[in-house]
C-alpha atoms as a PDB file:
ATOM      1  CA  UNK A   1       0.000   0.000   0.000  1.00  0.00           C
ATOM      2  CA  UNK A   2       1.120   3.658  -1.004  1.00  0.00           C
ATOM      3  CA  UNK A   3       0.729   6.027   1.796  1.00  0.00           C
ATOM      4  CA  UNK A   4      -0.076   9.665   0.656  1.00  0.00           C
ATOM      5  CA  UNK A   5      -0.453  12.965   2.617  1.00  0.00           C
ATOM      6  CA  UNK A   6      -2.684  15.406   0.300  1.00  0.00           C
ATOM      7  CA  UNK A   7      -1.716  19.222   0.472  1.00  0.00           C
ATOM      8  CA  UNK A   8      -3.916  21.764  -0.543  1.00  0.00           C
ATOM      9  CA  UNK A   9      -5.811  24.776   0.622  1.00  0.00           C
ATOM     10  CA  UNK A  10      -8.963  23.938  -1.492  1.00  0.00           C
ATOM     11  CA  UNK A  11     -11.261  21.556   0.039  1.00  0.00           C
ATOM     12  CA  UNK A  12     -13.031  20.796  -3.365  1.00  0.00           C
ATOM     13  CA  UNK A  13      -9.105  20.645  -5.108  1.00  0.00           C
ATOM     14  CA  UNK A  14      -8.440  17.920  -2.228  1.00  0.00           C
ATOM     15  CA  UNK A  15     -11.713  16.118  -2.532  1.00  0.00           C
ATOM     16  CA  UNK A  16     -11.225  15.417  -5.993  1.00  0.00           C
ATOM     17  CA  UNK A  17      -7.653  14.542  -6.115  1.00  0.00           C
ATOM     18  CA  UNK A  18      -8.871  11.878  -2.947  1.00  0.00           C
ATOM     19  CA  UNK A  19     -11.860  10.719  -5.137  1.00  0.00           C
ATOM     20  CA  UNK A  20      -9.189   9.636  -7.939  1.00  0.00           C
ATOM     21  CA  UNK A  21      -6.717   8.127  -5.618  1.00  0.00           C
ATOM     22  CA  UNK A  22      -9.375   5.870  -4.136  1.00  0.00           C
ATOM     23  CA  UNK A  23     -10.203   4.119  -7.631  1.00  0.00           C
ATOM     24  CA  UNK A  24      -6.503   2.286  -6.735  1.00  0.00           C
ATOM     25  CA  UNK A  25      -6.874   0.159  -3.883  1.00  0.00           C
ATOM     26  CA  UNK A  26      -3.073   0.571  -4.005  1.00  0.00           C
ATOM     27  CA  UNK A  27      -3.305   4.065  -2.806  1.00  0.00           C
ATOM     28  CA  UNK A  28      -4.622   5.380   0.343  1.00  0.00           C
ATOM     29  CA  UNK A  29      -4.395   8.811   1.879  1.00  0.00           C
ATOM     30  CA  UNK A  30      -3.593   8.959   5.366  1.00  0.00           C
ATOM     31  CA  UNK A  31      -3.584  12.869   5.975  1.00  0.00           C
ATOM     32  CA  UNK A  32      -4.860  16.076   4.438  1.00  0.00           C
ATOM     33  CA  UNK A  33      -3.227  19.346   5.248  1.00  0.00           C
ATOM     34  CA  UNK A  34      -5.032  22.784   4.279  1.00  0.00           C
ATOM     35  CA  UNK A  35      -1.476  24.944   4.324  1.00  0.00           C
ATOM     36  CA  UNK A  36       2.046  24.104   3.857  1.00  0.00           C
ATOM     37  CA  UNK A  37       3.057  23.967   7.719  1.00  0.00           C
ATOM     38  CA  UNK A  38       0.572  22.015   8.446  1.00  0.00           C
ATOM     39  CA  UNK A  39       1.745  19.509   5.636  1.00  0.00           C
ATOM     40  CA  UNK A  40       5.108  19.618   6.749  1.00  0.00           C
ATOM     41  CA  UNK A  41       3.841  18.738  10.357  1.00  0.00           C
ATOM     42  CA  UNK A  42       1.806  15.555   8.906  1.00  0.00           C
ATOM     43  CA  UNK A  43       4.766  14.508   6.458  1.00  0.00           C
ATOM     44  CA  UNK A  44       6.945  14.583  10.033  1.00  0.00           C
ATOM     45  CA  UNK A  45       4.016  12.391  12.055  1.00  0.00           C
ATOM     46  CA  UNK A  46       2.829  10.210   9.386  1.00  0.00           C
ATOM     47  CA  UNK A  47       5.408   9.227   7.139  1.00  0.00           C
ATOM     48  CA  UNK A  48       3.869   9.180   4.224  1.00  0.00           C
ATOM     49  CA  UNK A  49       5.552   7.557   1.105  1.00  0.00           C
ATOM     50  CA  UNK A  50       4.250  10.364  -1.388  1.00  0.00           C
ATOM     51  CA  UNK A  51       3.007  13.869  -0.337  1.00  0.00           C
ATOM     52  CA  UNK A  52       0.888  15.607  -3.019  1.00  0.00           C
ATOM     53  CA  UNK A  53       1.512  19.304  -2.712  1.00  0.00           C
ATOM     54  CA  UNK A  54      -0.164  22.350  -4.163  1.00  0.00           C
ATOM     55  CA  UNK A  55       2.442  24.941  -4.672  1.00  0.00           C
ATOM     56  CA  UNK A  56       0.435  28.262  -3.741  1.00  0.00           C
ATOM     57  CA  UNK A  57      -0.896  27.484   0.010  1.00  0.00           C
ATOM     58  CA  UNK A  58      -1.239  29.875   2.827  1.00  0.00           C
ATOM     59  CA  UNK A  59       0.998  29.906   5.878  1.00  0.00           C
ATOM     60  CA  UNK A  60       3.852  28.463   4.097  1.00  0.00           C
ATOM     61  CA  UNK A  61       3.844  27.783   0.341  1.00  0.00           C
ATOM     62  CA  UNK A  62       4.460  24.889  -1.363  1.00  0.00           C
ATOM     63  CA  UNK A  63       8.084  25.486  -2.189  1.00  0.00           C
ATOM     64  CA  UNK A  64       8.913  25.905   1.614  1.00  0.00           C
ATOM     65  CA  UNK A  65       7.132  23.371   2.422  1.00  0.00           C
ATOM     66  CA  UNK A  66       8.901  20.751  -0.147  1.00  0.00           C
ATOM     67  CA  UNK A  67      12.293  22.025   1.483  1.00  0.00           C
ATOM     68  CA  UNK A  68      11.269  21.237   4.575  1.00  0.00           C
ATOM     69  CA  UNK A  69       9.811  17.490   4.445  1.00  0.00           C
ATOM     70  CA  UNK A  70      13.116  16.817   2.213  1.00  0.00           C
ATOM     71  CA  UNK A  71      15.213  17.850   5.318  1.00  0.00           C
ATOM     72  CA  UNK A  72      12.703  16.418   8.119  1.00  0.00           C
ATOM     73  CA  UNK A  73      11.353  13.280   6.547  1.00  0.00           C
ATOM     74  CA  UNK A  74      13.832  12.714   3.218  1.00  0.00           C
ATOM     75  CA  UNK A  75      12.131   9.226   2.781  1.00  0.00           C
ATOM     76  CA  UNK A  76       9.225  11.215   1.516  1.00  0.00           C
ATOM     77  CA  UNK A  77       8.750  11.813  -2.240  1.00  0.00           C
ATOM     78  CA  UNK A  78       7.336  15.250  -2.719  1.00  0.00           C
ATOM     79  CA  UNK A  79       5.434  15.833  -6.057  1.00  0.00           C
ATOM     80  CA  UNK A  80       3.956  19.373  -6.572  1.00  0.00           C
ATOM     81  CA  UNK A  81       0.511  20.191  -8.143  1.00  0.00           C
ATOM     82  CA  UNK A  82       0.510  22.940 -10.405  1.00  0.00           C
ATOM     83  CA  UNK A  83      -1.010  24.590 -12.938  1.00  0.00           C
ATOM     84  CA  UNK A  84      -0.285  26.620 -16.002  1.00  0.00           C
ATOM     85  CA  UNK A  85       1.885  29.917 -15.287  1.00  0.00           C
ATOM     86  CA  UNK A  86       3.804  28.981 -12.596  1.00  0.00           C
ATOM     87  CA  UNK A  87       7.208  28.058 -14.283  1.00  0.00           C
ATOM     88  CA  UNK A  88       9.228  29.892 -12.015  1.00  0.00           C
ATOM     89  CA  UNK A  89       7.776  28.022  -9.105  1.00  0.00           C
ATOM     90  CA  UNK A  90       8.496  24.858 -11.196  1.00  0.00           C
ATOM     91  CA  UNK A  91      11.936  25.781 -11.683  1.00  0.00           C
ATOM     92  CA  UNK A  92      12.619  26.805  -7.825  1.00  0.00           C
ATOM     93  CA  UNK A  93      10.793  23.168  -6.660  1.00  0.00           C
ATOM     94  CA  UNK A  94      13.144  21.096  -8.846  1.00  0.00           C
ATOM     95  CA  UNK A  95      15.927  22.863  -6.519  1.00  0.00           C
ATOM     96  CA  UNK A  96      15.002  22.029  -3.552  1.00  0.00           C
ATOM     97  CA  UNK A  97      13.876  17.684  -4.513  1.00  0.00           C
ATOM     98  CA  UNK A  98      10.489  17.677  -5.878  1.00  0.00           C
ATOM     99  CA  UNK A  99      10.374  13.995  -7.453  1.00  0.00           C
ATOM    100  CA  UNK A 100       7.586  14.992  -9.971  1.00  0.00           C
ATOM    101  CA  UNK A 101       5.320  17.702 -11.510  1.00  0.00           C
ATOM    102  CA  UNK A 102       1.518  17.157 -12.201  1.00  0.00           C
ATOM    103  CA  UNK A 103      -1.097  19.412 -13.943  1.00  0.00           C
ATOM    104  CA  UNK A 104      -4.353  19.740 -11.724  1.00  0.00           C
ATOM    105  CA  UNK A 105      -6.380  20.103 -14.991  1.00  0.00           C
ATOM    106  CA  UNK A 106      -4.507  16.868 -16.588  1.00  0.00           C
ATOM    107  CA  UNK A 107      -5.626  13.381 -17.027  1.00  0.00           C
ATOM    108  CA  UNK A 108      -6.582  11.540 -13.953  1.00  0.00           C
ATOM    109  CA  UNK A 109      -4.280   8.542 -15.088  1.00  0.00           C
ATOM    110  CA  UNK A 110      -1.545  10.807 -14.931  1.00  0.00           C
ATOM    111  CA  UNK A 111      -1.853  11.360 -11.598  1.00  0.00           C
ATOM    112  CA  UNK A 112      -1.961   8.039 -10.840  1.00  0.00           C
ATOM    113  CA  UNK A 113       0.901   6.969 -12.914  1.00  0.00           C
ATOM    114  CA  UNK A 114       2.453  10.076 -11.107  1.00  0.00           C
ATOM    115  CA  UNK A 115       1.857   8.836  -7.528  1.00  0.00           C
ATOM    116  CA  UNK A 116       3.085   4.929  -8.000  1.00  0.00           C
ATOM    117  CA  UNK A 117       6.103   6.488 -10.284  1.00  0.00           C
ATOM    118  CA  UNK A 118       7.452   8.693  -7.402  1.00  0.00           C
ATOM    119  CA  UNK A 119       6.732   5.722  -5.111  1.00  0.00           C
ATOM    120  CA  UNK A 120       8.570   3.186  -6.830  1.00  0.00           C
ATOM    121  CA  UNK A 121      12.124   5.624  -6.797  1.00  0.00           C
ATOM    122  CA  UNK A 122      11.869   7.090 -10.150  1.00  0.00           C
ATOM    123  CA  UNK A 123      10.666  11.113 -11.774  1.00  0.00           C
ATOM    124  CA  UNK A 124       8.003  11.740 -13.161  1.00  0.00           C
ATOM    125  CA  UNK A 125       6.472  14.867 -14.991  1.00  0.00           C
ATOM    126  CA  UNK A 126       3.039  15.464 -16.465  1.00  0.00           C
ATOM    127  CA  UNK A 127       3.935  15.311 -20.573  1.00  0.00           C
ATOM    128  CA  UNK A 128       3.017  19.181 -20.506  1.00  0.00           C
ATOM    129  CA  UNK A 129       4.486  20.507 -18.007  1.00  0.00           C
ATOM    130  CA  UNK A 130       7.932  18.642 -18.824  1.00  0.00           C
ATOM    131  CA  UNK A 131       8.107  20.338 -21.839  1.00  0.00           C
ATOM    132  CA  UNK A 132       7.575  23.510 -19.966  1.00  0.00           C
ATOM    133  CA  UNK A 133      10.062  23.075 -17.698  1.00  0.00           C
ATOM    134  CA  UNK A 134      12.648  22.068 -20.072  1.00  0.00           C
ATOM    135  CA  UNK A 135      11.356  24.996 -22.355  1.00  0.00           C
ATOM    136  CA  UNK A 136      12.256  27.496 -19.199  1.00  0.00           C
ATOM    137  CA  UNK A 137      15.169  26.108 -18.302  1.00  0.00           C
ATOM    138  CA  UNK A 138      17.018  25.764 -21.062  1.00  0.00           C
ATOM    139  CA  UNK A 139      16.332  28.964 -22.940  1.00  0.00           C
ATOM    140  CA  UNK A 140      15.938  27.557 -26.115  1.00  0.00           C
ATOM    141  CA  UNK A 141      15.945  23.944 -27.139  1.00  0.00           C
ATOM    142  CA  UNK A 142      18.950  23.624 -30.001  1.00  0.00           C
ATOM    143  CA  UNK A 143      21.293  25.481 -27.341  1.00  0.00           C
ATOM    144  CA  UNK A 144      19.996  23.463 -24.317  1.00  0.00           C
ATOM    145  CA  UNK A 145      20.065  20.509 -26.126  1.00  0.00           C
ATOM    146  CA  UNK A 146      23.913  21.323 -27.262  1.00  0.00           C
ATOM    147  CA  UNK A 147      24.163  21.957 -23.383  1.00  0.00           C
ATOM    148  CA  UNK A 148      23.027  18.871 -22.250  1.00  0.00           C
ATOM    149  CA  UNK A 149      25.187  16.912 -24.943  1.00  0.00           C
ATOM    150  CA  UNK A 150      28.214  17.920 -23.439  1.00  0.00           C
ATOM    151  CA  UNK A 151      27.397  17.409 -20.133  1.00  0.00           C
ATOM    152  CA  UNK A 152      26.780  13.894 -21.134  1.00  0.00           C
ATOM    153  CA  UNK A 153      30.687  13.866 -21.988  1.00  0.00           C
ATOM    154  CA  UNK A 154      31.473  12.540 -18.291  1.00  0.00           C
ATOM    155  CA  UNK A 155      29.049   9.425 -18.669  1.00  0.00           C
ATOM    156  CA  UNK A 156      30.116   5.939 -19.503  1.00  0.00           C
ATOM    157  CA  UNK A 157      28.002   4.196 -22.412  1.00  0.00           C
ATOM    158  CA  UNK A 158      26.543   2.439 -19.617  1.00  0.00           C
ATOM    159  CA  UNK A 159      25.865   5.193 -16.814  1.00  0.00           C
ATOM    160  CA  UNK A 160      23.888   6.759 -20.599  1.00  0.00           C
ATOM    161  CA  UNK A 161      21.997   4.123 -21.198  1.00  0.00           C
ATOM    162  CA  UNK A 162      20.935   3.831 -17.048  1.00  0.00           C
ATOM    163  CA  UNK A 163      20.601   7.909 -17.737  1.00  0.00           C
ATOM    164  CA  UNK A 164      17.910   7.462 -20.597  1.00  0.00           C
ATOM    165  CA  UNK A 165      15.620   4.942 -18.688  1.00  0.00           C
ATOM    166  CA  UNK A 166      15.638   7.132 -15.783  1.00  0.00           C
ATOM    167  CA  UNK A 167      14.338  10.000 -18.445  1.00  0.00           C
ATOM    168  CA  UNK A 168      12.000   7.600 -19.544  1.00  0.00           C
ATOM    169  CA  UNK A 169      10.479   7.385 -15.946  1.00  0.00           C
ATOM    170  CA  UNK A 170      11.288   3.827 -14.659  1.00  0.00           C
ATOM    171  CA  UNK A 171      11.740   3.337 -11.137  1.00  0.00           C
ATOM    172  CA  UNK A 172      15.576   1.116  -9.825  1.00  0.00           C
ATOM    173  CA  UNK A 173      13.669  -2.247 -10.172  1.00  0.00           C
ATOM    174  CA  UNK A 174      12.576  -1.507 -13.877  1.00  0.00           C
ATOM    175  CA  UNK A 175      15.617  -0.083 -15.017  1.00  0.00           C
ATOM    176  CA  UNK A 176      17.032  -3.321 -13.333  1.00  0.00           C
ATOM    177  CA  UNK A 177      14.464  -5.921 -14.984  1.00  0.00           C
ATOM    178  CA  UNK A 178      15.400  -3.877 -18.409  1.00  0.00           C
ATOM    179  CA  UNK A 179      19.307  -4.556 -18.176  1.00  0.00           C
ATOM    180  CA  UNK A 180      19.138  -7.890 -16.354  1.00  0.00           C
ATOM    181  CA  UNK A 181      20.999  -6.674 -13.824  1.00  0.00           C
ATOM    182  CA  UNK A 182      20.511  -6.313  -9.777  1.00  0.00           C
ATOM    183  CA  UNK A 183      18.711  -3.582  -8.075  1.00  0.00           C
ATOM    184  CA  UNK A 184      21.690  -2.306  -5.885  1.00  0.00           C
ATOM    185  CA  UNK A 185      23.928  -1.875  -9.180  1.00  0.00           C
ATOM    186  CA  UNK A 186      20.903   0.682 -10.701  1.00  0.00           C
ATOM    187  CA  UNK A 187      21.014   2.583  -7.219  1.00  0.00           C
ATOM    188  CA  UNK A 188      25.159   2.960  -7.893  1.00  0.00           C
ATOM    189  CA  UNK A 189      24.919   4.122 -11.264  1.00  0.00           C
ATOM    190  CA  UNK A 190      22.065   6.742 -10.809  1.00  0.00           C
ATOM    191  CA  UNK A 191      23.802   7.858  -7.465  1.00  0.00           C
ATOM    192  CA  UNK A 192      27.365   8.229  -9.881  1.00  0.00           C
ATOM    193  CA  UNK A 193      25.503  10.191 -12.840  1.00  0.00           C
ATOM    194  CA  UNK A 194      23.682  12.440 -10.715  1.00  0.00           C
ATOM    195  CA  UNK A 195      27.214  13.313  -8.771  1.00  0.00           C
ATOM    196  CA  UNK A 196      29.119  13.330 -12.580  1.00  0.00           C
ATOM    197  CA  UNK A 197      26.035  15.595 -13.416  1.00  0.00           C
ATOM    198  CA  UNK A 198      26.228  17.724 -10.497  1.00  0.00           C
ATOM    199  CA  UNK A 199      22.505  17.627 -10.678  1.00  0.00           C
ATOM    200  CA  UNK A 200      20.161  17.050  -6.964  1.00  0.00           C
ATOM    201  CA  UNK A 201      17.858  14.589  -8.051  1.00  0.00           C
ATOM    202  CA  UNK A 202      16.014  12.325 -10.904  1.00  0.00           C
ATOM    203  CA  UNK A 203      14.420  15.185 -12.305  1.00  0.00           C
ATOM    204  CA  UNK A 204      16.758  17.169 -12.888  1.00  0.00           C
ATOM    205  CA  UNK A 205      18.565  14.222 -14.234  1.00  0.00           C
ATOM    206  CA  UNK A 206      16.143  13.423 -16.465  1.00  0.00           C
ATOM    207  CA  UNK A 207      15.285  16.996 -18.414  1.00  0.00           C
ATOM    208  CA  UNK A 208      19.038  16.275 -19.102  1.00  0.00           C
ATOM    209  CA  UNK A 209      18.024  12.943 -20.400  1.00  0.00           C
ATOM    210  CA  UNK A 210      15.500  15.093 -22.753  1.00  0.00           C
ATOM    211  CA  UNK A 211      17.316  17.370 -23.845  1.00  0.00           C
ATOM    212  CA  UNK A 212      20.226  15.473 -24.648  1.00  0.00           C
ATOM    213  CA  UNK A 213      17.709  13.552 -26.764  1.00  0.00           C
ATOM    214  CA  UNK A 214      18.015  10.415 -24.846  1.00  0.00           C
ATOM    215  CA  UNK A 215      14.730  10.172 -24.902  1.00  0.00           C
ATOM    216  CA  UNK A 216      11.944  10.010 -27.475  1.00  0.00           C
END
């Protein structure tokens, strides 16, 4: 069973999210929080294994929030709900180890593809807004792209190809099934790429991964 704590400061926004979670009898939420602190509090008392977060909430915002239950309860993935506009505040989550990105308007399967992704270890970003991130970040595709090639300079063909499954979302055990290798190997490589990188987390390893066209 994945254990979720639901953050946001609209009852009808939390009711609905709930109401799609429940159709998988894999998910269950065990707290709601109507503000950031009070989020961060739950994430502390509950451990949760994914806390859904809406990134404009009274008291303390999302962003602060995600900080905090990274330092306080780091076994928690943190994926923020967001909707169109708020790139910067996309941008600033990645920094501080959001594991994923979802569109409140997007497809309901999304979200739960969203919440077992995170779950299992991997990234994952609603199809829309990972273009928008990579779109803000890089400043331009051809030069980000050119950007991200060279990065990729420091890889092994091996640490790539482990590089372009994590793009592709898989979680450690996937990416392990895929290769036929074991489990703890996958956890080396992504922990070397993401020093060799000098990137925080799968996310931000995995924009690389699209941009670098790694990915289809």
């Amino acid at each position: 069973m994945i254990r979720i704590l639901l953050a946001d400061d609209e009852a009808m926004i939390r009711a609905g999210v709930k109401a799609i979670l429940a159709a998988d009898a894999e998910l269950e939420v065990v707290a709601e929080a109507a503000d950031g602190r009070q989020a961060v509090d739950l994430a502390i008392s509950h451990h949760p294994d994914v806390v859904l977060l809406d990134i404009r909430m009274p008291v303390l915002d999302g962003l602060g929030a995600a900080a905090e239950i990274r330092r306080a309860a780091p076994g928690c993935a943190v994926v923020m709900l967001t909707t169109f506009g708020e790139d910067d505040y996309i941008a600033k989550a990645l920094d501080v180890g959001a594991s994923g990105f979802l569109l409140k308007s997007g497809d309901p399967r999304e979200l739960l593809a969203g919440v077992h992704a995170v779950a299992a270890g991997a990234a994952y970003l609603s199809p829309k807004v990972a273009q928008r991130v990579i779109t803000q970040l890089s400043g331009g595709r051809m030069s980000a792209g050119a950007r991200a090639r060279d990065r990729l300079g420091v890889l092994t063909d091996r640490e790539r190809e482990v590089l372009a499954l994590v793009g592709a979302g898989l979680s450690n055990a996937e990416i392990a099934r895929r290769l036929h290798i074991v489990e703890g190997t996958v956890k080396a490589y992504v922990s070397t790429i993401l020093t060799r990188l000098d990137v925080r987390n799968r996310v931000q390893a995995a924009i690389i991964a699209h941009e670098a066209g790694l990915v289809a």
